[in-house]
Protein backbone atom coordinates (compact mmCIF):
# COMPACT_ATOMS: atom_id res chain seq x y z
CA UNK A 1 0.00 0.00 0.00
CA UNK A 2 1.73 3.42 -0.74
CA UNK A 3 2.10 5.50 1.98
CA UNK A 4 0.22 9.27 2.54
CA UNK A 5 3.63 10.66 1.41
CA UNK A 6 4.11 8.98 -1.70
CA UNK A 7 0.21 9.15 -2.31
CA UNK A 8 0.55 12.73 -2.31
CA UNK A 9 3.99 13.51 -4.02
CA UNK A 10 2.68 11.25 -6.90
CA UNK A 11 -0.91 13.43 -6.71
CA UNK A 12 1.62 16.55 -6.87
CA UNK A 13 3.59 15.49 -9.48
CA UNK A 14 0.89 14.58 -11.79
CA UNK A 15 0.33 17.98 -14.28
CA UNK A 16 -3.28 17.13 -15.29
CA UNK A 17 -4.23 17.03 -11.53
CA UNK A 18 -2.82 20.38 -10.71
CA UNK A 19 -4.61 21.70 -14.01
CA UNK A 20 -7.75 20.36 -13.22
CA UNK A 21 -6.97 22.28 -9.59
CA UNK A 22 -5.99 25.48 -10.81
CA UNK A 23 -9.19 25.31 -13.53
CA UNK A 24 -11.69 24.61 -10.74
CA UNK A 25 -9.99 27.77 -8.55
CA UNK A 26 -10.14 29.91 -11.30
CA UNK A 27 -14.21 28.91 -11.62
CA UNK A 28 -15.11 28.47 -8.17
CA UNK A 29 -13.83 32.39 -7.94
CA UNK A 30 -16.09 33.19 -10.72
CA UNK A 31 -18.77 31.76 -8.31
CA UNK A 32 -17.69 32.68 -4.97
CA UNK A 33 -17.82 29.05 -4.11
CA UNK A 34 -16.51 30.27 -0.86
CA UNK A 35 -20.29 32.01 0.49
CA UNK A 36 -21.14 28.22 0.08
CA UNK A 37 -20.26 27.20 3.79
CA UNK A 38 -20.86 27.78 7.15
CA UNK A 39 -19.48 26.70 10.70
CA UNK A 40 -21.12 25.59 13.40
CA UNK A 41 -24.04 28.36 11.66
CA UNK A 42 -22.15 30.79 10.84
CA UNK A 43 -20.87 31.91 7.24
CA UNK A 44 -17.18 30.74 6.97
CA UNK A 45 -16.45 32.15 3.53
CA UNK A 46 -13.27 30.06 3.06
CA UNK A 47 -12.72 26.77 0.98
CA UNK A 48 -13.17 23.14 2.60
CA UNK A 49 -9.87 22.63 2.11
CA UNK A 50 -8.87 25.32 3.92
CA UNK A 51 -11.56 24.63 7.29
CA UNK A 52 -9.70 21.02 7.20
CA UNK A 53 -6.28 22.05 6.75
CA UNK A 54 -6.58 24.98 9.37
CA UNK A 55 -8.62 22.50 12.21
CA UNK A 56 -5.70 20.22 11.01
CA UNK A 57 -3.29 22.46 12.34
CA UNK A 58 -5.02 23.79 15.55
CA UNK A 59 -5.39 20.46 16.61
CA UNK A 60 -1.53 19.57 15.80
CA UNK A 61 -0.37 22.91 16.99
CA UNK A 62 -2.97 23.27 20.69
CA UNK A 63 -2.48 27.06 20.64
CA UNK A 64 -3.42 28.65 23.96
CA UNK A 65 -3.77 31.99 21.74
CA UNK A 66 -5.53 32.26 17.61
CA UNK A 67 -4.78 35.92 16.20
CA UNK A 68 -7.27 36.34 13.19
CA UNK A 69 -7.33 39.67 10.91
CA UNK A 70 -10.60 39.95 9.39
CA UNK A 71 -13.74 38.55 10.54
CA UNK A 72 -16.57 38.92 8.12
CA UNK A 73 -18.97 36.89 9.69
CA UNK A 74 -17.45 34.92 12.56
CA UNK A 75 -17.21 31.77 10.83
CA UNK A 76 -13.68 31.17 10.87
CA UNK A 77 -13.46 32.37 14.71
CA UNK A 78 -15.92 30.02 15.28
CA UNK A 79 -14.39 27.44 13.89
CA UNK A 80 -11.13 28.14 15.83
CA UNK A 81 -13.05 28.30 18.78
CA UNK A 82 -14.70 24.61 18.35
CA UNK A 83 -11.62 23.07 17.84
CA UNK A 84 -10.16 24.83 20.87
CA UNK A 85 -13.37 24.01 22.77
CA UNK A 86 -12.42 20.34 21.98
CA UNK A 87 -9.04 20.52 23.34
CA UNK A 88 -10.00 22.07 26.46
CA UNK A 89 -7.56 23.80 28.55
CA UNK A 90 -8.02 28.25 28.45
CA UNK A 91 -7.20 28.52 24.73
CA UNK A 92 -9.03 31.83 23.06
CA UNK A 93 -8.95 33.32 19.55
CA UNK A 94 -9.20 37.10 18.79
CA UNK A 95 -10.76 38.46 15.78
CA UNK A 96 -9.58 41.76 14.51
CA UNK A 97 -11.86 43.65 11.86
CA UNK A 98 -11.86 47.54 10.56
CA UNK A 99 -15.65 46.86 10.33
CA UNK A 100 -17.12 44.37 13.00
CA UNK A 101 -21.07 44.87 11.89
CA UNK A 102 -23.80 44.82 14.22
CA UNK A 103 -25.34 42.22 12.99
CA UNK A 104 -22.60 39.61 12.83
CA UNK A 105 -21.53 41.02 16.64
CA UNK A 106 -24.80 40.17 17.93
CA UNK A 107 -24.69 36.56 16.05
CA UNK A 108 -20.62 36.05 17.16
CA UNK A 109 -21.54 37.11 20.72
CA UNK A 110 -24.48 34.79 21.24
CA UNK A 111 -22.65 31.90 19.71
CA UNK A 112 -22.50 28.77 22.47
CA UNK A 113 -18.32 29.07 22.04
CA UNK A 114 -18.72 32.77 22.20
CA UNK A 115 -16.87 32.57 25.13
CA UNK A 116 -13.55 31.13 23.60
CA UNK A 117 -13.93 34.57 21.43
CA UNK A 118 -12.49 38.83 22.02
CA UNK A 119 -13.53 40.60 19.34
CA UNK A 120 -11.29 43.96 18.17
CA UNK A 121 -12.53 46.42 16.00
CA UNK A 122 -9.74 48.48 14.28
CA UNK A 123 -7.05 48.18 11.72
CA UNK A 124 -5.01 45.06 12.29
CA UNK A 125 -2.21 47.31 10.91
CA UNK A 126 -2.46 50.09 13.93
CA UNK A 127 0.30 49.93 16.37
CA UNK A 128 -2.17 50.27 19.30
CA UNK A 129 -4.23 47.51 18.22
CA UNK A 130 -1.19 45.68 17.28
CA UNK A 131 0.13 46.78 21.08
CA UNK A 132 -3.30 45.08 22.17
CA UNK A 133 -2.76 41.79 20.78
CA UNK A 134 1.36 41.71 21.99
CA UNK A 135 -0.55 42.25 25.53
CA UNK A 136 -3.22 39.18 25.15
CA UNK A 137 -0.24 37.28 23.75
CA UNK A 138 1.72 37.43 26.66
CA UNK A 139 2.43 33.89 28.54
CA UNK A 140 0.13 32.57 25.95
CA UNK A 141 1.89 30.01 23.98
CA UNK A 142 1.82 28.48 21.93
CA UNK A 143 0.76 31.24 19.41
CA UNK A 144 -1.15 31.17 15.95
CA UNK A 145 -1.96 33.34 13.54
CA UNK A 146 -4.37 33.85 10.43
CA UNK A 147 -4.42 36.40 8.34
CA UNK A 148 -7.10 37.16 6.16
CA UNK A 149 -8.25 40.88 5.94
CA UNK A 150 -7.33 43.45 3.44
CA UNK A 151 -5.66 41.10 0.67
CA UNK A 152 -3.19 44.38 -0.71
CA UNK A 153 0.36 43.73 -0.57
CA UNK A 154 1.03 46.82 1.33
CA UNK A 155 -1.79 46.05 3.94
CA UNK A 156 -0.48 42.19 4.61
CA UNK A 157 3.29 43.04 4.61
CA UNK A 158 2.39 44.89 7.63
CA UNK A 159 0.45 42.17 9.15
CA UNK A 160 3.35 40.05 8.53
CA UNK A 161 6.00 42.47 10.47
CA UNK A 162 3.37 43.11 13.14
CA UNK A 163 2.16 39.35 14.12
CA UNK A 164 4.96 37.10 12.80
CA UNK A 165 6.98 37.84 16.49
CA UNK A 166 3.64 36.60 18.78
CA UNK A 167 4.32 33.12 16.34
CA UNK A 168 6.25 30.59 18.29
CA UNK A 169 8.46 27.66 17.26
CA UNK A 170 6.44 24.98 15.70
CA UNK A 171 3.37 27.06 14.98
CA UNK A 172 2.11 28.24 11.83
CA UNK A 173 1.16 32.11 10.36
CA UNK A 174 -1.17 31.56 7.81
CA UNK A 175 -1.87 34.40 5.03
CA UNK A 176 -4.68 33.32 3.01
CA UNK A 177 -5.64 34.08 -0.57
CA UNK A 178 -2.38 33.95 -1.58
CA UNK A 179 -3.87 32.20 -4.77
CA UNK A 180 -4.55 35.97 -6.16
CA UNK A 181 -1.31 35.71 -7.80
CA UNK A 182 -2.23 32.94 -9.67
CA UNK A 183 -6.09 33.92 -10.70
CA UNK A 184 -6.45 35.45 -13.88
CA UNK A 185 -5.71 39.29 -14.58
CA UNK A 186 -8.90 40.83 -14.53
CA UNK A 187 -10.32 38.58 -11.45
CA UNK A 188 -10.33 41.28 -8.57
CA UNK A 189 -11.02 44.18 -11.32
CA UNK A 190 -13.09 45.50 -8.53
CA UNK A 191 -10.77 45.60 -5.61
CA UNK A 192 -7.68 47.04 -5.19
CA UNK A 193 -5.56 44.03 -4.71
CA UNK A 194 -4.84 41.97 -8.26
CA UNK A 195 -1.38 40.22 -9.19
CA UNK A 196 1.66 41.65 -8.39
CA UNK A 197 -0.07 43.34 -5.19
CA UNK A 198 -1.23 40.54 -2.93
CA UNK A 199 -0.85 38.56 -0.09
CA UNK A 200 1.81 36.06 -1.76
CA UNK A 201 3.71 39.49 -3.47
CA UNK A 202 4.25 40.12 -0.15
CA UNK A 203 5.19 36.70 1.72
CA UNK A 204 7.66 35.94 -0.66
CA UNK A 205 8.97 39.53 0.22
CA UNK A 206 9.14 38.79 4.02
CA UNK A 207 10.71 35.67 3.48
CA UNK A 208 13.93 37.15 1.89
CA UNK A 209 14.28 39.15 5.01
CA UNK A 210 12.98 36.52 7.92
CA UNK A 211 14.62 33.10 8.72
CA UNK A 212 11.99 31.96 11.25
CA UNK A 213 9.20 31.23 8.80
CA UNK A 214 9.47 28.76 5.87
CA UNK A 215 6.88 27.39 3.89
CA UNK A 216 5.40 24.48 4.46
CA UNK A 217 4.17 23.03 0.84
CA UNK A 218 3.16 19.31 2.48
CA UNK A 219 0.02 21.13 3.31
CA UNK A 220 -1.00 22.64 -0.14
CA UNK A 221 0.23 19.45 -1.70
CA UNK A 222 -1.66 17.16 0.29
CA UNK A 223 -4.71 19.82 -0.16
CA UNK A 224 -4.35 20.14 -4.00
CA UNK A 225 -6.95 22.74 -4.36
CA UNK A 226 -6.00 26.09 -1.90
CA UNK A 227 -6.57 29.71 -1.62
CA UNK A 228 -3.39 29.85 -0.05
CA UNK A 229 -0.34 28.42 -2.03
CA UNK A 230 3.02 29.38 -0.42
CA UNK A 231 0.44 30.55 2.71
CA UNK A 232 1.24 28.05 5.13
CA UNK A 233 4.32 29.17 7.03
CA UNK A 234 5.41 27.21 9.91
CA UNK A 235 7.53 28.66 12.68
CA UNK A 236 11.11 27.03 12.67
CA UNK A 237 13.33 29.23 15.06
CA UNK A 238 12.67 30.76 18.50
């Protein structure tokens, strides 16, 4: 029987696979495949892939402390909070959103793991919110962190300088939709970020000047269809 590694190099190696991958990302976008979902009843707006490989690592991981730019509607916090819920012990996730709406306050806050959950409304780029989190993050390890708010390369090279120190040896920083690099031209025509200014422009920038971090492609391999190629990045140094 061939082994989970071999199983997936061979998956990874084969070209029509990964074309058949890339051709269903560049749909599902079309789509918004990602609205399809929900946690635990609330809107996740990520890709199965992703819920599995992120629980995945949570579980692996047992951080005592989830940092999460961008919250939408509290699916993904809620998801982080369930699987924290299920390991027990005083683990909490914070959410940190420019816009936390009333609406999806009032649905986060009511939530049955609600209490696993701070919520933060601000920039995740301002110092004093960024000051706030260093504070939470204190004595809490091991630490993990997901970003997923403003997708410009500008925007997430800051997240990256401000929340890659609270990551601890062993743990992962996660910048999703890295994948905008490899959509079509004209997909985001209606935001600001597009290729050549997006969250993979700028991890492949703050890997040239960090050693801590490298990526970790066994999980995008093993996933085969991600919104985050070269996203994972796993802590290797103190």
């Amino acid at each position: 029987m061939v082994n989970d590694h071999a199983r997936v190099e061979a998956m990874t190696a084969d070209a029509r696979a990964r074309r058949i991958a890339g051709e269903f990302l560049d749909v599902a976008v079309k789509y918004k495949y990602s609205y399809n979902f929900s946690w635990l009843g609330r809107p996740i707006i990520q890709f199965p892939q992703e819920i599995i490989a992120i629980q995945e690592l949570i579980w692996r991981v047992k951080p005592r402390l989830i940092v999460e730019t961008g919250i939408a509607h509290g699916g993904s916090l809620i998801l982080s909070a369930s699987i924290l819920q299920l390991l027990g012990g005083d683990g909490r996730v914070v959410g940190i959103d420019i816009d936390i709406r009333s609406h999806n306050r009032k649905e986060i806050e009511r939530h049955p793991l609600a209490k696993r959950v701070d919520l933060i409304q601000g920039s995740s780029v301002d110092e004093k919110i960024a000051n706030q989190i260093r504070q939470m993050a204190v004595d809490r390890s091991p630490v993990m962190v997901l970003l997923d708010s403003n997708h410009t390369h500008e925007h997430v090279a800051r997240e990256l300088e401000l929340y890659s120190p609270l990551v601890t040896k062993g743990s992962y920083l996660i910048a999703l939709d890295t994948a905008i690099e490899d959509l079509p031209t004209n997909t985001f025509a209606d935001r600001p970020w597009g290729k050549g200014n997006n969250p993979k422009t700028a991890v492949h920038e703050f890997l040239k000047k960090n050693d801590r971090f490298v990526i970790d492609k066994e999980i995008e391999n093993k996933l085969l269809i991600t919104v985050a190629p070269d996203g994972y990045l796993k802590c290797v140094k103190d």
